[in-house]
Protein backbone atom coordinates (compact mmCIF):
# COMPACT_ATOMS: atom_id res chain seq x y z
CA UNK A 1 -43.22 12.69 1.09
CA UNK A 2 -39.45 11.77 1.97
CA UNK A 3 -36.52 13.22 1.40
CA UNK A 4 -35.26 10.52 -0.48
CA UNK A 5 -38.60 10.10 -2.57
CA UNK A 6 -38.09 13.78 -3.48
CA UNK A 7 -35.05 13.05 -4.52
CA UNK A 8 -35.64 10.61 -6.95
CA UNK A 9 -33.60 8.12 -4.88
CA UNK A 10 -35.12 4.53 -5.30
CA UNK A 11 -32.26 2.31 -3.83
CA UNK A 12 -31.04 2.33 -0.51
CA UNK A 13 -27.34 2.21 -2.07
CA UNK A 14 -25.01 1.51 -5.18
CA UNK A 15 -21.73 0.25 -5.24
CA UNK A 16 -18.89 1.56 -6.71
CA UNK A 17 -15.40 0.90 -7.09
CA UNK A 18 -12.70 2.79 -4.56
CA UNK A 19 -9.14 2.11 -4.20
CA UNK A 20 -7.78 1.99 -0.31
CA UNK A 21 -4.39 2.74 1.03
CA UNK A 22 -3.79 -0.91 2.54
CA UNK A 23 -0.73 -2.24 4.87
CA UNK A 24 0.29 -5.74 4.04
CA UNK A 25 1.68 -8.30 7.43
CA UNK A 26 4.15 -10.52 5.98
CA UNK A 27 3.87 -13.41 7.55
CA UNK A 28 7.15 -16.01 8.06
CA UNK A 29 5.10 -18.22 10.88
CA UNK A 30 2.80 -17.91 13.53
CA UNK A 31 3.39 -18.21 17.60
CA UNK A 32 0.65 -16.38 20.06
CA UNK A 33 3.18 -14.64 22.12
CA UNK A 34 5.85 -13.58 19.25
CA UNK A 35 3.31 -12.47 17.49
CA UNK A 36 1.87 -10.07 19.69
CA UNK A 37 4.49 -8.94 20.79
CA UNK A 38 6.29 -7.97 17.78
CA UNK A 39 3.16 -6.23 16.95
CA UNK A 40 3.76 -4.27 20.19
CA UNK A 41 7.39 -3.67 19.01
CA UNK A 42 5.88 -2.24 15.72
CA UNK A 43 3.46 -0.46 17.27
CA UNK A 44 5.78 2.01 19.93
CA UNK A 45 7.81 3.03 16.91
CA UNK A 46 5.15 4.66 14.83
CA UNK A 47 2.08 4.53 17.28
CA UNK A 48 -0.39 7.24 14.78
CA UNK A 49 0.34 5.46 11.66
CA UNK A 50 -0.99 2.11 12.70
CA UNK A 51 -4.26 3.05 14.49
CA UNK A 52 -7.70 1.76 12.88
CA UNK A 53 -5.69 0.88 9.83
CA UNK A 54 -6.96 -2.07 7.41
CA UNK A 55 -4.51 -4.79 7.49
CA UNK A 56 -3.90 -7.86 4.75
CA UNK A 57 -2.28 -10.69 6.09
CA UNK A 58 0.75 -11.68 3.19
CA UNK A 59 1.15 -15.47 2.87
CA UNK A 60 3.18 -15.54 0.27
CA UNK A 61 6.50 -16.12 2.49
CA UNK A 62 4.92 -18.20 5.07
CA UNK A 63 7.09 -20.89 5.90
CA UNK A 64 5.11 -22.29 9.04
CA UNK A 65 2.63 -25.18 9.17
CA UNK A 66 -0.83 -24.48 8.05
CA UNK A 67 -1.87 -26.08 11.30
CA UNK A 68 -0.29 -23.45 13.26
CA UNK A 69 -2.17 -20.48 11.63
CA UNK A 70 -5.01 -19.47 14.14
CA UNK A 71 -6.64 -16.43 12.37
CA UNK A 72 -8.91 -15.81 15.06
CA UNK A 73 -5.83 -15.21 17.62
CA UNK A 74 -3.91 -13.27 14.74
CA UNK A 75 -7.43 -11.30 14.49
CA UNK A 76 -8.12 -10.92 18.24
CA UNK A 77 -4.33 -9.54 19.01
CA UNK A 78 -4.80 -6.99 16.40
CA UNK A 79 -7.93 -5.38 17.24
CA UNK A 80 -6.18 -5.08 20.89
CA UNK A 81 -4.34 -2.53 19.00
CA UNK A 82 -6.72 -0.91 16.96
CA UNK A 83 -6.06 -2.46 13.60
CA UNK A 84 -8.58 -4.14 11.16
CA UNK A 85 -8.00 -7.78 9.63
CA UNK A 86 -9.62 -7.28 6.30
CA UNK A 87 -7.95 -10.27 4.23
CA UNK A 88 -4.91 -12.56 3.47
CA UNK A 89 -2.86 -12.38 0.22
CA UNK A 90 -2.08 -15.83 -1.17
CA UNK A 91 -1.46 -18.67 0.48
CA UNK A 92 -2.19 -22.56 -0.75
CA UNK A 93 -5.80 -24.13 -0.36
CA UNK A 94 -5.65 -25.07 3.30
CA UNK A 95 -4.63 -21.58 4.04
CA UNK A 96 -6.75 -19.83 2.42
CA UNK A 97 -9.79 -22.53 3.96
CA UNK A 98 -9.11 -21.26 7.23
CA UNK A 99 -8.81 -17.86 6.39
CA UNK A 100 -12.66 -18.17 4.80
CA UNK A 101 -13.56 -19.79 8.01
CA UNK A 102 -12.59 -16.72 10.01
CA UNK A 103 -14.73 -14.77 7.47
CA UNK A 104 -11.66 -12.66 5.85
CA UNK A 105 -11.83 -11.83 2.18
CA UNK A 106 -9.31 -13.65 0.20
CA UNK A 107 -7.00 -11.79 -2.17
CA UNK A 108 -4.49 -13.25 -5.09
CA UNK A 109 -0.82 -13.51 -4.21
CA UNK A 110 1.60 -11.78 -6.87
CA UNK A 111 2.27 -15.87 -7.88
CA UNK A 112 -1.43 -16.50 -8.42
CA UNK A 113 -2.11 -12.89 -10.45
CA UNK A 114 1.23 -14.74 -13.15
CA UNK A 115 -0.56 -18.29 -13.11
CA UNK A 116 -3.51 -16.74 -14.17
CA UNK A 117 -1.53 -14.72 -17.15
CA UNK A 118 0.09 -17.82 -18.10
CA UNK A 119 -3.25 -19.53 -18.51
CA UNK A 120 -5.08 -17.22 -19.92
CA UNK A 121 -3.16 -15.93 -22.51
CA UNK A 122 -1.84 -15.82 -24.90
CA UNK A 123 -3.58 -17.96 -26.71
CA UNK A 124 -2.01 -19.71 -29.75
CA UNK A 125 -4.08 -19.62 -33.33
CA UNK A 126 -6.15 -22.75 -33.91
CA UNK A 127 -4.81 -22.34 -37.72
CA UNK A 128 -1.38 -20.65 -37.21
CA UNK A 129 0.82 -22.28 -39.81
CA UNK A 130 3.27 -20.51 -42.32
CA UNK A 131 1.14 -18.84 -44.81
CA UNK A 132 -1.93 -18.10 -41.92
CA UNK A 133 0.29 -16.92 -39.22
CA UNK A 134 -1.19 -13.32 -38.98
CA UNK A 135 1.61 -9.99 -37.00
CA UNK A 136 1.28 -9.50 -33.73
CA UNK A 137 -1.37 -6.79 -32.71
CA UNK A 138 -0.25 -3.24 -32.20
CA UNK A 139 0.61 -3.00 -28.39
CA UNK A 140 -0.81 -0.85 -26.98
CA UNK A 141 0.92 2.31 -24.43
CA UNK A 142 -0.91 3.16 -21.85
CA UNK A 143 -1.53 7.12 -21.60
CA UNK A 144 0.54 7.62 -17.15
CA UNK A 145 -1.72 8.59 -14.90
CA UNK A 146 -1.66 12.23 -14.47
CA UNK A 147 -0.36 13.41 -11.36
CA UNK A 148 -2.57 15.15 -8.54
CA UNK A 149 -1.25 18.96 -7.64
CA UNK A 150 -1.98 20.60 -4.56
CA UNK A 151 -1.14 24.34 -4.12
CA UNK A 152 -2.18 24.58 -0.35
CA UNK A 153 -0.29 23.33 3.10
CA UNK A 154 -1.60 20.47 3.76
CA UNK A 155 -2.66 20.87 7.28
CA UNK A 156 -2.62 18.83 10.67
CA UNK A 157 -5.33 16.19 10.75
CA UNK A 158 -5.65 16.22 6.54
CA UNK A 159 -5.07 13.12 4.41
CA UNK A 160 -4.38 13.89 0.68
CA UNK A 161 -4.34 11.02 -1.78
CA UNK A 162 -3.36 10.35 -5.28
CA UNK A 163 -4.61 6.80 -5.98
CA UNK A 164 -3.04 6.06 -9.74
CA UNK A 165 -0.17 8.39 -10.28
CA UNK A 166 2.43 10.94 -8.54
CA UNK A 167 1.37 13.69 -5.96
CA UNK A 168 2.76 17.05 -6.24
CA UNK A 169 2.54 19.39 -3.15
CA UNK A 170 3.40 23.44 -3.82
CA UNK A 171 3.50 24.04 0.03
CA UNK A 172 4.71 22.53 3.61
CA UNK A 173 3.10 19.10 4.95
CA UNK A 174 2.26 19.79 8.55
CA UNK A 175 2.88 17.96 11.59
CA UNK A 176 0.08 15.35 11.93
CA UNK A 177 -0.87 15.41 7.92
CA UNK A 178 -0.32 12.31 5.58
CA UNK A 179 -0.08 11.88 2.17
CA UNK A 180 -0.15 9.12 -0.20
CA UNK A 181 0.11 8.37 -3.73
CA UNK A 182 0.51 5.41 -5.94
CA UNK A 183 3.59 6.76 -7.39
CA UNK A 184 6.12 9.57 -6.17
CA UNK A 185 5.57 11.93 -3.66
CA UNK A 186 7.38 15.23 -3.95
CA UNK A 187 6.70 17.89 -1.23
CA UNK A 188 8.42 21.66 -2.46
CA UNK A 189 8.49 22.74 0.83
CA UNK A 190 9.10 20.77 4.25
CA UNK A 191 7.49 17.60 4.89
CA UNK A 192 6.85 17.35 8.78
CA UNK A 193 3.87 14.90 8.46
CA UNK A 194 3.89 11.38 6.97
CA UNK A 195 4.80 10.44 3.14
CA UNK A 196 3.64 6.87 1.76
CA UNK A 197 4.66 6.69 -1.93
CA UNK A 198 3.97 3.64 -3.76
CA UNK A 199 1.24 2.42 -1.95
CA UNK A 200 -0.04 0.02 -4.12
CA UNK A 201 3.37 -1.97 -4.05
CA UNK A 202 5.59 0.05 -6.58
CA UNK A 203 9.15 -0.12 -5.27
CA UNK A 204 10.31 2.56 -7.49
CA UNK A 205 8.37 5.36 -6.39
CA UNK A 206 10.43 7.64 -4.63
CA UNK A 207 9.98 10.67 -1.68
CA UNK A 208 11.24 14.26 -2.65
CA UNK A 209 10.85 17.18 -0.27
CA UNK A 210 12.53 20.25 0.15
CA UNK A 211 13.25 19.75 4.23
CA UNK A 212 12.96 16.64 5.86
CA UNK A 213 11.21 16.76 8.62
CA UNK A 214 8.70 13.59 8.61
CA UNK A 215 6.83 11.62 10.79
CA UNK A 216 7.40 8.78 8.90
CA UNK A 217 8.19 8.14 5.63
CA UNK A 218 7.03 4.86 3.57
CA UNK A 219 7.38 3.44 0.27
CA UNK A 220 5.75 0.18 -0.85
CA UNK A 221 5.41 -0.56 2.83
CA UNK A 222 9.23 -0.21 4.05
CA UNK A 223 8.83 2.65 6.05
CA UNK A 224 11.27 4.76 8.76
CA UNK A 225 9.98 6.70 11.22
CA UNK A 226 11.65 10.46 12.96
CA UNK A 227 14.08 8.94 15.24
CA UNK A 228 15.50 6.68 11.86
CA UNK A 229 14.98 10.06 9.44
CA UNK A 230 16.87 12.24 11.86
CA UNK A 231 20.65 10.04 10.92
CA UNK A 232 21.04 11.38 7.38
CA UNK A 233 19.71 14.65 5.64
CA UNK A 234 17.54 15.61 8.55
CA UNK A 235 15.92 19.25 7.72
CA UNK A 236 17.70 19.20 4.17
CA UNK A 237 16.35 18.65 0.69
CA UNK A 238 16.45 14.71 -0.29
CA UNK A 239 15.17 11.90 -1.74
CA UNK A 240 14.30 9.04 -0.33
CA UNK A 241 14.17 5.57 -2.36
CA UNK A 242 14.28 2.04 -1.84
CA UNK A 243 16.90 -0.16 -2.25
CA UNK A 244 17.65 -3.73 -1.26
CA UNK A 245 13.85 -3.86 0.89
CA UNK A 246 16.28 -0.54 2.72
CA UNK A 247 14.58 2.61 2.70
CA UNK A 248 18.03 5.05 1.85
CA UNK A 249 18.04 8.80 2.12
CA UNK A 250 20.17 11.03 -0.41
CA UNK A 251 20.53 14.44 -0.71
CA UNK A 252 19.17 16.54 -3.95
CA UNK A 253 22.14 18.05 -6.19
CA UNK A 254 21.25 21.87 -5.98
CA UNK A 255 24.02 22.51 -8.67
């Protein structure tokens, strides 16, 4: 008998859902050679943060021609450097055609996700009229996600992740450790690793820490890396926001 009969197991596997920490390429046009190079450019500033990272290509500000977008090249250059191709974010039909046709998965664009609101719903009554017209439903408030605590250092090598709401860290962030939440970060202690905050896009999720001392630092996607940290508030207790697509550092009133 196997393992797996003994087990009870029937099925070689089950899917479930999982959310992914993604980084989106916003795309204004496509040349071989600028491409890969800016890539490079990219790349030397924050050389950890992009290795064997999934990667959506963002057409939603392309302003190229359609018959200029090779996704096989844009593919090709970035597994040179160790990052994954996974998908491109909207685009029109011919886009999105050869996107299929170098087998990426397509996603909705912000544009597309309102399109489909706007023609789905809401839906007028069929017999709305004076004395029919029936009050608007109760709307609903949606309970905020509750925010994942961590009382331990989060160590080199560690990834800690808070998928729907804030994370809360009691204790230092190593060197070499990353964290990542869909809403704030705060670190009550010094934050020598890297801080994502808002990874699934929110631009008002914000960085706290009590010394900073990052890596990098990113929120929905902006990011700044040491050499850019170390101008303003370097090894002091901050925030970090962002404002204007600017990633901008300001102390914490201690008063």
């Amino acid at each position: 008998m196997t393992d797996t009969a003994a087990s009870g197991v029937t099925q070689c596997f089950q899917l479930k859902s999982a959310s992914v920490s993604m980084t989106a390429l916003e795309l204004y046009f496509f040349h071989e050679s600028d491409f890969e190079q800016t890539l490079r450019d990219k790349i030397s500033q924050a050389p950890g943060f992009f290795k064997d990272i999934p990667l959506v290509i963002s057409l939603e500000k392309y302003e190229g021609l359609s018959s200029e977008l090779d996704f096989f090249k844009i593919i090709g250059a970035c597994r040179r450097h160790n990052i994954h191709v996974i998908g491109v974010r909207g685009g029109d039909d011919d886009q999105r055609r050869l996107a299929r046709g170098a087998s990426l998965a397509l996603l909705p664009g912000g544009g597309q996700r309102d399109r489909d609101i706007a023609e789905t719903g809401p839906q007028p009554s069929e017999t709305a009229g004076a004395d029919t017209a029936q009050p608007p439903p109760a709307r609903e408030v949606a309970e905020p996600a509750a925010a994942k605590i961590i009382n331990q250092p989060v160590r080199s090598g560690q990834q800690v992740y808070a998928p729907e709401g804030d994370l809360i860290i009691l204790a230092p962030v190593q060197a070499g450790a990353e964290v990542l939440a869909a809403g704030n970060v705060h670190v009550y202690g010094p934050l020598r690793g890297r801080a994502l905050a808002g990874i699934h896009g929110a631009e008002h999720a914000r960085v706290f820490c009590q010394s900073l001392e990052a890596e990098l630092v990113s929120i929905a996607g902006h990011y700044k890396i040491s050499e850019d940290l170390q101008d303003n508030g370097w090894k002091t207790a901050v925030q970090i926001q962002l404002k204007d697509e600017l990633l901008v550092v300001t102390p914490l009133d201690k008063g």
